[in-house]
Protein backbone atom coordinates (compact mmCIF):
# COMPACT_ATOMS: atom_id res chain seq x y z
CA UNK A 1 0.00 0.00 0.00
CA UNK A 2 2.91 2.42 1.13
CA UNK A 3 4.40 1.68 -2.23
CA UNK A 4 1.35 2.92 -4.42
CA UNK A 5 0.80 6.03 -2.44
CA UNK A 6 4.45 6.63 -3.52
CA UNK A 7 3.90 5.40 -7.40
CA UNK A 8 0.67 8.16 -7.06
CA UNK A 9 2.91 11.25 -5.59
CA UNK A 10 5.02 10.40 -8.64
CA UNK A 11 2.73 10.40 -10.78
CA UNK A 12 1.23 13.65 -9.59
CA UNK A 13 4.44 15.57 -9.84
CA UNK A 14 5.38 14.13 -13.08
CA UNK A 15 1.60 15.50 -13.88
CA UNK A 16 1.95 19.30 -12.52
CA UNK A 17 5.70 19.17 -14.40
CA UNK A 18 4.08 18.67 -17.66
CA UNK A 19 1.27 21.01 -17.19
CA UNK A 20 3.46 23.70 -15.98
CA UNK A 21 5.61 22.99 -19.55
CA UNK A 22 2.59 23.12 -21.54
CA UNK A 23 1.50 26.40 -19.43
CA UNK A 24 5.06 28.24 -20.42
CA UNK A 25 5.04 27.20 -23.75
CA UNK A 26 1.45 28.96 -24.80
CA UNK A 27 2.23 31.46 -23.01
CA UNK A 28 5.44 31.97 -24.76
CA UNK A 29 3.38 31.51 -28.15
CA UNK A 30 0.79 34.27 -27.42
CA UNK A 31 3.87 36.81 -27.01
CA UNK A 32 5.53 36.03 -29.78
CA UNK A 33 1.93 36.81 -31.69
CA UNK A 34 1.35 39.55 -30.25
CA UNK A 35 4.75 41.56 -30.95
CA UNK A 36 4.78 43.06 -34.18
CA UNK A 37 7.40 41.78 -36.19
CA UNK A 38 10.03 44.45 -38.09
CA UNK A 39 9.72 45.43 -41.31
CA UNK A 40 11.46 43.21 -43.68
CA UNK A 41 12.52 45.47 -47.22
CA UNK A 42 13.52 43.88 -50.46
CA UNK A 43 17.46 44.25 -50.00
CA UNK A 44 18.95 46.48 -52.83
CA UNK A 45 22.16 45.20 -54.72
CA UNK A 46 23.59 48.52 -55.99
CA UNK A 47 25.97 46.32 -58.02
CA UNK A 48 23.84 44.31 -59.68
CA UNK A 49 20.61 46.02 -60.43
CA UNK A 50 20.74 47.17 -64.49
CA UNK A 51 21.39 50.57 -65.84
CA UNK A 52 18.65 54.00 -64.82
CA UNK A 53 16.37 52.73 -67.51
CA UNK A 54 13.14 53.84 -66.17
CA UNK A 55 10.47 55.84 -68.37
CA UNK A 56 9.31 58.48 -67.33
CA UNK A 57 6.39 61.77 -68.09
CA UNK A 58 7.67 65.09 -66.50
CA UNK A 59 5.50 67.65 -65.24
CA UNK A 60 6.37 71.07 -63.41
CA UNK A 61 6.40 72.02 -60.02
CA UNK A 62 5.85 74.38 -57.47
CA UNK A 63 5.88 74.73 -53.35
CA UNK A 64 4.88 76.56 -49.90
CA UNK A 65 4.95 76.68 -45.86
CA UNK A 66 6.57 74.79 -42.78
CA UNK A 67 8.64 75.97 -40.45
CA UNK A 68 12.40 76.04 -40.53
CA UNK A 69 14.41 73.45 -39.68
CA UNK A 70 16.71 72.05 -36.76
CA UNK A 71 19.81 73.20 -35.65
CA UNK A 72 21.45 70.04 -33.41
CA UNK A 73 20.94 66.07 -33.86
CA UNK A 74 18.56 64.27 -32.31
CA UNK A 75 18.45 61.00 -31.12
CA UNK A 76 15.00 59.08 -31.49
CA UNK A 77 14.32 55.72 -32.28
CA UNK A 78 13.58 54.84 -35.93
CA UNK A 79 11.09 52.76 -37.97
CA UNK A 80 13.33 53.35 -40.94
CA UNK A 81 14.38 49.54 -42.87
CA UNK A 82 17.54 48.22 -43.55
CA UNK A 83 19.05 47.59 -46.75
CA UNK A 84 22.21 46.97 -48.50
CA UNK A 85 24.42 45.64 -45.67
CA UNK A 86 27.92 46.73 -45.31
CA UNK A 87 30.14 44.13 -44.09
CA UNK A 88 33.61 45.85 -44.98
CA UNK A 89 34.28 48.88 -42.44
CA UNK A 90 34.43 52.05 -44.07
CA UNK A 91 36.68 55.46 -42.79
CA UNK A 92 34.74 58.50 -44.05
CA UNK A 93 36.29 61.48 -45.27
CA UNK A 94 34.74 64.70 -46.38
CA UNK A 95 34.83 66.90 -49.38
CA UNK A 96 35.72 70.22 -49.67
CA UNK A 97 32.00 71.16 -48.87
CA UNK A 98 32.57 68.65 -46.00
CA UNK A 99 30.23 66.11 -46.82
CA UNK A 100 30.92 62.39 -46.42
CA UNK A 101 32.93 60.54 -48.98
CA UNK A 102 31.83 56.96 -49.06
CA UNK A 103 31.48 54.21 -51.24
CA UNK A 104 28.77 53.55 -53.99
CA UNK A 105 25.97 51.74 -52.25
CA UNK A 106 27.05 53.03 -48.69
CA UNK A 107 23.76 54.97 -48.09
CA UNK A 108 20.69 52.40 -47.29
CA UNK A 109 17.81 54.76 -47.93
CA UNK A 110 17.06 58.76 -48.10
CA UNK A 111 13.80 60.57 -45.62
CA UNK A 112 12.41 63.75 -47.04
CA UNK A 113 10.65 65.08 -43.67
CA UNK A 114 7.99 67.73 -44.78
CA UNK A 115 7.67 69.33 -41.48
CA UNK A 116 11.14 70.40 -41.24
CA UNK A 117 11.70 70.81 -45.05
CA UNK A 118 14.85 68.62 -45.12
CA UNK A 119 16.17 65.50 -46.90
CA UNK A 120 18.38 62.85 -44.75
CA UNK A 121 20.42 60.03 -46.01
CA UNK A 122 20.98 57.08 -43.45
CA UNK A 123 23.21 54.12 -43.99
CA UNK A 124 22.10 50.87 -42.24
CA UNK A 125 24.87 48.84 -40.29
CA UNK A 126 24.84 45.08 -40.88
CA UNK A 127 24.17 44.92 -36.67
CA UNK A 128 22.46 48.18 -36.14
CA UNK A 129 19.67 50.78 -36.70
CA UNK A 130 20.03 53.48 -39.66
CA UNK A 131 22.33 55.98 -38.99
CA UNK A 132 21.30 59.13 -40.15
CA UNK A 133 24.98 60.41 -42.16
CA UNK A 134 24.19 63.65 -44.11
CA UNK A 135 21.51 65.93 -44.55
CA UNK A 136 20.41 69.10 -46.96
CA UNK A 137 17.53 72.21 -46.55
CA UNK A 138 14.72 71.21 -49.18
CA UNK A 139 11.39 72.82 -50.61
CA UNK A 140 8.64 70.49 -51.34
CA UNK A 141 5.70 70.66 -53.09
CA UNK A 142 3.27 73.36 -52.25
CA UNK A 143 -0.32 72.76 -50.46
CA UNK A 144 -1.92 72.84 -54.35
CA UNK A 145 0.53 70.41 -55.80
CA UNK A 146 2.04 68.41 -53.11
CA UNK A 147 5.07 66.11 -52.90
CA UNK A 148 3.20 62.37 -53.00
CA UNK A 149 3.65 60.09 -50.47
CA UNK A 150 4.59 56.28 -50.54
CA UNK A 151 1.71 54.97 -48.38
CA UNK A 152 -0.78 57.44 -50.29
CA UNK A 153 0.10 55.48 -53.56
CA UNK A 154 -0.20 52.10 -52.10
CA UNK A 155 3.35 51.96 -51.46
CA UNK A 156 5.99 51.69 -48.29
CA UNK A 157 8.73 53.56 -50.34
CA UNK A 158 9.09 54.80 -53.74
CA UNK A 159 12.68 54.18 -55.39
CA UNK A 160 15.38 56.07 -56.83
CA UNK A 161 14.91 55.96 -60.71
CA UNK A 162 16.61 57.90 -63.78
CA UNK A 163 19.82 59.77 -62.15
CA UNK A 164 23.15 61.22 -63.56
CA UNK A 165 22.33 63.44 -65.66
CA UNK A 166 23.25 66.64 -65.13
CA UNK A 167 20.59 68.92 -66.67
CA UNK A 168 17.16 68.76 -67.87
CA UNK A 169 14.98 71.43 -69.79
CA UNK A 170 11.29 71.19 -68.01
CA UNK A 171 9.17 73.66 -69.98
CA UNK A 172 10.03 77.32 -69.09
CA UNK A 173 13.44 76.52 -67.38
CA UNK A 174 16.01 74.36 -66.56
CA UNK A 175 16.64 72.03 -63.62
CA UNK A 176 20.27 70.57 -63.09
CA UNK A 177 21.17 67.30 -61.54
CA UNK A 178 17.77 65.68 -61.31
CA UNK A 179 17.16 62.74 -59.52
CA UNK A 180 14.20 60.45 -60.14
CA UNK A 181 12.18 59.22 -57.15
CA UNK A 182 8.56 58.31 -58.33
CA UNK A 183 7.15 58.74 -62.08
CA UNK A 184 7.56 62.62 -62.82
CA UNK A 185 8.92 63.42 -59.21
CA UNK A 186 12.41 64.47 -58.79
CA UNK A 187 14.92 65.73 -56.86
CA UNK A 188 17.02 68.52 -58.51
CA UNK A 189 18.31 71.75 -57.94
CA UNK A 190 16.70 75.46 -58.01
CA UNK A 191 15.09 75.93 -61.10
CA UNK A 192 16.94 78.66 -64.12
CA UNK A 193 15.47 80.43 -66.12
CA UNK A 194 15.51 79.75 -69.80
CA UNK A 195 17.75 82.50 -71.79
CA UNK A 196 16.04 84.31 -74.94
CA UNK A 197 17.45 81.61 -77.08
CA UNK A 198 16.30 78.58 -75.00
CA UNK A 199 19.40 77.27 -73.87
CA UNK A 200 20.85 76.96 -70.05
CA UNK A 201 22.24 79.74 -68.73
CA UNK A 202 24.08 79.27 -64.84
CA UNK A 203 23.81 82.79 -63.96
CA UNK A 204 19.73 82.70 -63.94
CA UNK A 205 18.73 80.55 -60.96
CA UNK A 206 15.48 81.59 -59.09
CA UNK A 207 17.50 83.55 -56.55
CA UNK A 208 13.85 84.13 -53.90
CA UNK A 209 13.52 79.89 -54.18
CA UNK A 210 17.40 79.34 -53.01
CA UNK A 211 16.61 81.30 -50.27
CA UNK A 212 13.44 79.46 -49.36
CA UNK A 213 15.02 76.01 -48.94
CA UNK A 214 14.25 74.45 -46.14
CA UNK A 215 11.85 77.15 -44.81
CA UNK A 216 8.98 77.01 -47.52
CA UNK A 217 7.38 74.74 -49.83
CA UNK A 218 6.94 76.53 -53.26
CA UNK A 219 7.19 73.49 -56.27
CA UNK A 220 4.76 71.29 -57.92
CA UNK A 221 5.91 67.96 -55.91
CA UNK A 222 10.02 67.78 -56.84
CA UNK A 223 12.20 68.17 -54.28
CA UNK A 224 14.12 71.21 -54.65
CA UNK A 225 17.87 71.31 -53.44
CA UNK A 226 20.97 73.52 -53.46
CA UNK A 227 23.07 72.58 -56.69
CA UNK A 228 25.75 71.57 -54.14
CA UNK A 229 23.11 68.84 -52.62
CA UNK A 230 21.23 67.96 -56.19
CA UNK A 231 24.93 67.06 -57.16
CA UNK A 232 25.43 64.98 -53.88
CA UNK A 233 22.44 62.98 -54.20
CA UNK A 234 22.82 62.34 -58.04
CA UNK A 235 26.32 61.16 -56.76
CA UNK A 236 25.56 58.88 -54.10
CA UNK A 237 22.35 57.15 -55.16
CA UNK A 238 21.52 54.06 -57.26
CA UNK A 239 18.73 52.65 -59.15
CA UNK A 240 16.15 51.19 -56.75
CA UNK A 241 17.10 53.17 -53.43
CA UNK A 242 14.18 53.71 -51.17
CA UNK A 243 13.20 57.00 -50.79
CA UNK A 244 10.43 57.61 -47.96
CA UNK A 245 8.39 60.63 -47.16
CA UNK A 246 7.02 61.61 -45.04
CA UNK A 247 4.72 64.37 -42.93
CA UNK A 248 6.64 64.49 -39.48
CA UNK A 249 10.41 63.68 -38.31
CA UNK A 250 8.92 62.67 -35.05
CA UNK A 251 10.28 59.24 -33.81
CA UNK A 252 13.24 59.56 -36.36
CA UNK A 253 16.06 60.06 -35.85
CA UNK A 254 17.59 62.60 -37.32
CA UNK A 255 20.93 65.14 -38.73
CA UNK A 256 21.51 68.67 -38.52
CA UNK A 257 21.47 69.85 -42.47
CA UNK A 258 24.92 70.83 -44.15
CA UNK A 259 24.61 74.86 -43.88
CA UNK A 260 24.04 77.06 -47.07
CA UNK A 261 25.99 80.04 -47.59
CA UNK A 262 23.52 83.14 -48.00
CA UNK A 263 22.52 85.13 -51.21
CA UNK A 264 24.68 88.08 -51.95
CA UNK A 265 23.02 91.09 -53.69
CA UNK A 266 25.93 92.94 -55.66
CA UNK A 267 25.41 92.52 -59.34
CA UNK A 268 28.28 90.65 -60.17
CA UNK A 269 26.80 87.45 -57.98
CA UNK A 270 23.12 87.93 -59.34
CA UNK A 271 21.67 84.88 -60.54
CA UNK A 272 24.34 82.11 -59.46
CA UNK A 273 23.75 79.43 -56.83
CA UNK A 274 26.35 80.24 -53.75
CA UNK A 275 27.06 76.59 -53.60
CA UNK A 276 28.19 76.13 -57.73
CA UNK A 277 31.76 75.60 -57.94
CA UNK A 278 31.91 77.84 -61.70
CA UNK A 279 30.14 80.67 -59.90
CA UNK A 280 31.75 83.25 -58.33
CA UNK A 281 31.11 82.93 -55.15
CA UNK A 282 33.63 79.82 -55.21
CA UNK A 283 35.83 80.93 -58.50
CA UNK A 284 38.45 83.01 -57.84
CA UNK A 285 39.00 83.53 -61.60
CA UNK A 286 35.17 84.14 -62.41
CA UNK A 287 34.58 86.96 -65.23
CA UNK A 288 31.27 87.77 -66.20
CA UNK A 289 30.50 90.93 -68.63
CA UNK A 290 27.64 93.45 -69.14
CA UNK A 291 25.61 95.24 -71.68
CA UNK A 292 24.43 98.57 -71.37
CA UNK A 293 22.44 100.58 -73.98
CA UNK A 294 23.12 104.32 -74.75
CA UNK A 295 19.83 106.35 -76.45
CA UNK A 296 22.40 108.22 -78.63
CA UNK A 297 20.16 111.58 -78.79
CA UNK A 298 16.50 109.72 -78.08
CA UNK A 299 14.81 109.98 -75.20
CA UNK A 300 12.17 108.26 -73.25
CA UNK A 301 13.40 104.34 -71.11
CA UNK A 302 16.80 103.22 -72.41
CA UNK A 303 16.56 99.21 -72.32
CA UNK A 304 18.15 98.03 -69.43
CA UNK A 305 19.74 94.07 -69.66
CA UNK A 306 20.08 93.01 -65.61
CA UNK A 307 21.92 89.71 -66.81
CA UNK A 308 25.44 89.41 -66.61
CA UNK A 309 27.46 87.08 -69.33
CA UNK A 310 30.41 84.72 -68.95
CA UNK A 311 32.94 84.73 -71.73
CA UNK A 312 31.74 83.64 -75.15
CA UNK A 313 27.81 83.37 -73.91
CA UNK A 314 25.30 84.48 -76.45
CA UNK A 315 23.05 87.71 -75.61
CA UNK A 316 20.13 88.60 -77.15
CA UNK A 317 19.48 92.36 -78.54
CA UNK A 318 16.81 94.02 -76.88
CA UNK A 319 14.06 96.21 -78.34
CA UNK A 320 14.50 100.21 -78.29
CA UNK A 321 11.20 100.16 -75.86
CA UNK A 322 9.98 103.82 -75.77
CA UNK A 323 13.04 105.47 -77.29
CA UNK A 324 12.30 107.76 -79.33
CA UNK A 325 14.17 111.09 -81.04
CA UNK A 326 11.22 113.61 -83.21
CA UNK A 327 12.26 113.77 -86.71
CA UNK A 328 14.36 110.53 -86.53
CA UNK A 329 13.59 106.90 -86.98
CA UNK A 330 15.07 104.34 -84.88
CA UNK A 331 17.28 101.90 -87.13
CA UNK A 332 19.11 99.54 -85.25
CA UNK A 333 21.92 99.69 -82.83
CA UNK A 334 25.99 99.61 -83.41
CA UNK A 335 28.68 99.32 -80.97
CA UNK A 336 30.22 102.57 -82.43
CA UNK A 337 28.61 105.74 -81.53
CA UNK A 338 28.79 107.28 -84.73
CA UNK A 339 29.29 104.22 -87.04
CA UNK A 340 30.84 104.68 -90.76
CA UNK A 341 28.90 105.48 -94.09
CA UNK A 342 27.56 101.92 -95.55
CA UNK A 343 28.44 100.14 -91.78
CA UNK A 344 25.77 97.27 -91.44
CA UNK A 345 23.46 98.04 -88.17
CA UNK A 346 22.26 95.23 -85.52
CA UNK A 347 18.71 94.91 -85.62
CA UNK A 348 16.62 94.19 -81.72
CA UNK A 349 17.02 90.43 -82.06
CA UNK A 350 20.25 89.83 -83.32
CA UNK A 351 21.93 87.34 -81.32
CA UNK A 352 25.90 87.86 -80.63
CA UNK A 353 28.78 86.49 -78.23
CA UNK A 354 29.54 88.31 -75.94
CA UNK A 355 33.64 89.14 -75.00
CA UNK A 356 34.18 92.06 -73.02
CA UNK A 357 31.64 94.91 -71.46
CA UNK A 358 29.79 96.28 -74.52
CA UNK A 359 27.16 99.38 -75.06
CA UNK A 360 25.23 99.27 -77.83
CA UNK A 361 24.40 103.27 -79.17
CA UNK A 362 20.75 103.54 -80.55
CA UNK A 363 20.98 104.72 -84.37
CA UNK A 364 18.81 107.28 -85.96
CA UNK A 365 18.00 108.47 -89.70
CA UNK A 366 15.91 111.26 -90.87
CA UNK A 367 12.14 110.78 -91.76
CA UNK A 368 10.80 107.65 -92.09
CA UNK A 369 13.38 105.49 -93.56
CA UNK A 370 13.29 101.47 -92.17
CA UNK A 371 16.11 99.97 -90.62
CA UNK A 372 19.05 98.64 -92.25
CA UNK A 373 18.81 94.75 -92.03
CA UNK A 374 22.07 93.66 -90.46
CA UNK A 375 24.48 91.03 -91.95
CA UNK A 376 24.25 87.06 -90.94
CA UNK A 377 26.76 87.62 -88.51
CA UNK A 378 28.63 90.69 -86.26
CA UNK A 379 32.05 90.83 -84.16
CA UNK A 380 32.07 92.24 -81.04
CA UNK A 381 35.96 94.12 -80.45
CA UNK A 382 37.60 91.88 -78.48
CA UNK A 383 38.27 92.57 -74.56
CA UNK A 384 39.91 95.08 -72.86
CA UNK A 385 43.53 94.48 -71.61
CA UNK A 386 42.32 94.51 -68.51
CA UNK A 387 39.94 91.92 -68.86
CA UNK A 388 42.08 89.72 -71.05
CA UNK A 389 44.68 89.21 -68.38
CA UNK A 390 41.95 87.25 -66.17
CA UNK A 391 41.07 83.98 -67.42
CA UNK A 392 38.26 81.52 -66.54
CA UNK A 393 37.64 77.96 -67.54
CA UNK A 394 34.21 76.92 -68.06
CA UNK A 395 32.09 73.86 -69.18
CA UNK A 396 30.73 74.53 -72.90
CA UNK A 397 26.92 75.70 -72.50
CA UNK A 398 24.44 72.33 -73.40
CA UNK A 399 22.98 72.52 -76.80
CA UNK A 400 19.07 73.33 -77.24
CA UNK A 401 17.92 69.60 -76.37
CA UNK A 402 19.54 67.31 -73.82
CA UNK A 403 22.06 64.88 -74.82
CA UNK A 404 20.29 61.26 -75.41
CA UNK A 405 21.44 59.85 -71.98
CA UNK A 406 19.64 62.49 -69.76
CA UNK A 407 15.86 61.87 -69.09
CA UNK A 408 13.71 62.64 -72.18
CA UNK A 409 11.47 65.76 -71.91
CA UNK A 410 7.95 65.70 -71.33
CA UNK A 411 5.67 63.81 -73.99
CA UNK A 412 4.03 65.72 -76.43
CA UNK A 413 0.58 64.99 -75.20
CA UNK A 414 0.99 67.91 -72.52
CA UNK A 415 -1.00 71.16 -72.75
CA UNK A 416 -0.11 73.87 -75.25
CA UNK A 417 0.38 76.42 -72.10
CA UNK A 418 3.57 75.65 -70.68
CA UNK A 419 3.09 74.56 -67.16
CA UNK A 420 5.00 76.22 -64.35
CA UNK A 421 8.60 75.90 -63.02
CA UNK A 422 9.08 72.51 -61.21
């Protein structure tokens, strides 16, 4: 008997053992369910995804509002993924404009935050959380045309598509260094304005939308950036990055944006991104030249050209406005003063390189006589001494269309109106 009460206690605690082990693992079970799991993102080969052949359909844009942005790092937690793991440790250096030097493929992802108006790039350690390395003052799109979001497209990230090149004529201007993040969405730099002949000219940025970046949105859904930071990002992405927006940089963690030097207002800078290395705010060598226009005995407005023109850039002859001189007809302009019997006049129009500082002198004739059609081509003297002795090296101005490798213009299905700046 004393043995089976003994076989029974056994039996009991071998029992409550079991139960308890049964107890701990549903218990375990209903944890694990209940956590949410992380995010797990396609990871991105840099190396081996094909060329930036994506098609695209460009539109303009515009932007407005938010408040300015931060001036120290924070340190939040981050629901950001990881991608392309680095397993080789990497010593970064920085540029001149001291960003980071790093390898192709080192950044994981970029963040465009709209509240602050700025764009981060984080790289993800193979062990770690994204770190957040570099960041740059934006403008997004404005309330009307807003920058799209991933999730509002059905998405958890666009991707980086057509990059590299380093122009592209929108409609009514020009962009440089345009990156392509969803369909006709880009990042690029500050708009330019187109010159009278349609081509790119550097000293024409929208000077009022440099000095809006990262304070207010004013495009039609790009991304607008410093040329410095268009440059940086067309450097240091690849073809299916992930590029997340979104409406707050709460929770994220985040990097105080690489300063941008101001806007100065003397002439000679007018028109030129601080941050462009051919500009002279950063070329010691820079020459630029001007026209002026001298009524030569009219009166009324003498046209007044506010550009200014690097060597060998083509200007545009202006009109004579309300010039006028009684008795005398307005015939075209000269670069003498008093030009020669028989000399062929420039007619409002002509198109000519300009070399040095030039005035054009307004010419007049007696009575009604029409202007004196000018010849198929002009020479303007060639520079002063003074001028001659400086030198500057520039990049050759891009023809009238892009070259076949940058992204092709919009289709010709768009509206007749041109639409406005992106």
């Amino acid at each position: 008997m004393r043995r089976w009460f003994a076989e029974q206690k056994l039996m009991v605690v071998l029992t409550a053992v079991a139960v308890l082990l049964v107890s701990l693992t549903v218990l375990f079970t209903l944890v694990s369910a209940w956590r949410s799991p992380s995010p797990k993102f396609p990871v991105v080969d840099p190396m081996t995804i094909p060329g930036d052949k994506v098609p695209t359909t460009l539109r303009p844009i515009v932007l407005r509002t938010n408040e300015p942005m931060i001036t120290e790092t924070e340190s939040r937690p981050t629901t950001s993924p990881t991608s392309p793991p680095t397993t080789t440790p990497v010593s970064i250096t920085y540029d001149d404009n001291n960003l980071p030097i790093v390898p192709q493929g080192y950044y994981s992802h970029i963040s465009v935050f709209l509240d602050r108006q700025i764009v981060v790039m984080y790289h993800a350690p193979e062990d770690g959380d994204p770190v957040p390395l570099v960041a740059f003052f934006c403008s997004t799109g404005e309330s009307g045309t807003p920058t799209p979001k991933p999730r509002d497209k059905g998405l958890e990230y666009f991707t980086i598509g057509y990059r590299g090149a380093t122009y592209l004529k929108w409609w009514s201007c020009f962009v440089r260094y345009p990156t392509q993040f969803y369909g006709e969405y880009f990042f690029h730099s500050i708009p330019y304005e187109l010159t009278e002949t349609g081509k790119l000219d550097k000293g024409r940025m929208k000077t009022y939308a440099y000095r809006e970046l990262g304070k207010k949105a004013l495009s039609q859904g790009c991304v607008r950036l410093s040329l410095r930071d268009a440059k940086y990002i067309s450097d240091n992405t690849y073809y299916g990055m992930p590029v997340y927006i979104y409406d707050s940089s709460k929770g994220h963690e985040l990097k105080a944006p690489a300063p941008l030097p101001p806007v100065y207002n003397s002439y000679i800078y007018a028109g030129w991104d601080p941050t462009d290395p051919e500009g002279p705010y950063k070329n010691k060598d820079f020459v630029s030249y001007s026209i002026t226009y001298n009524a030569n005995g009219g009166t009324g407005s003498v046209p007044v050209d506010k550009y200014r023109y690097i060597p060998n850039s083509d200007a545009q002859l202006m009109d004579p406005g309300s010039l006028v001189r009684e008795g005398y007809k307005f015939t075209g302009w000269s670069l003498k003063q008093n030009p020669g019997e028989g000399e062929q006049l420039l007619a409002p129009g002509k198109q000519l390189k300009i070399t040095s500082n030039t005035t054009f002198y307004a010419q007049w004739k007696p009575g009604e006589t029409e202007p004196t059609e000018p010849t198929e081509s002009a020479t303007l003297p060639t520079p002063s001494s003074e001028a001659a002795e400086t030198t500057i090296t520039t990049a050759e101005l891009p023809p009238d269309s892009p070259p076949s490798e940058d992204p092709p213009p919009p289709d010709d299905s768009q509206p007749d109106d041109p639409p406005p700046e992106p």
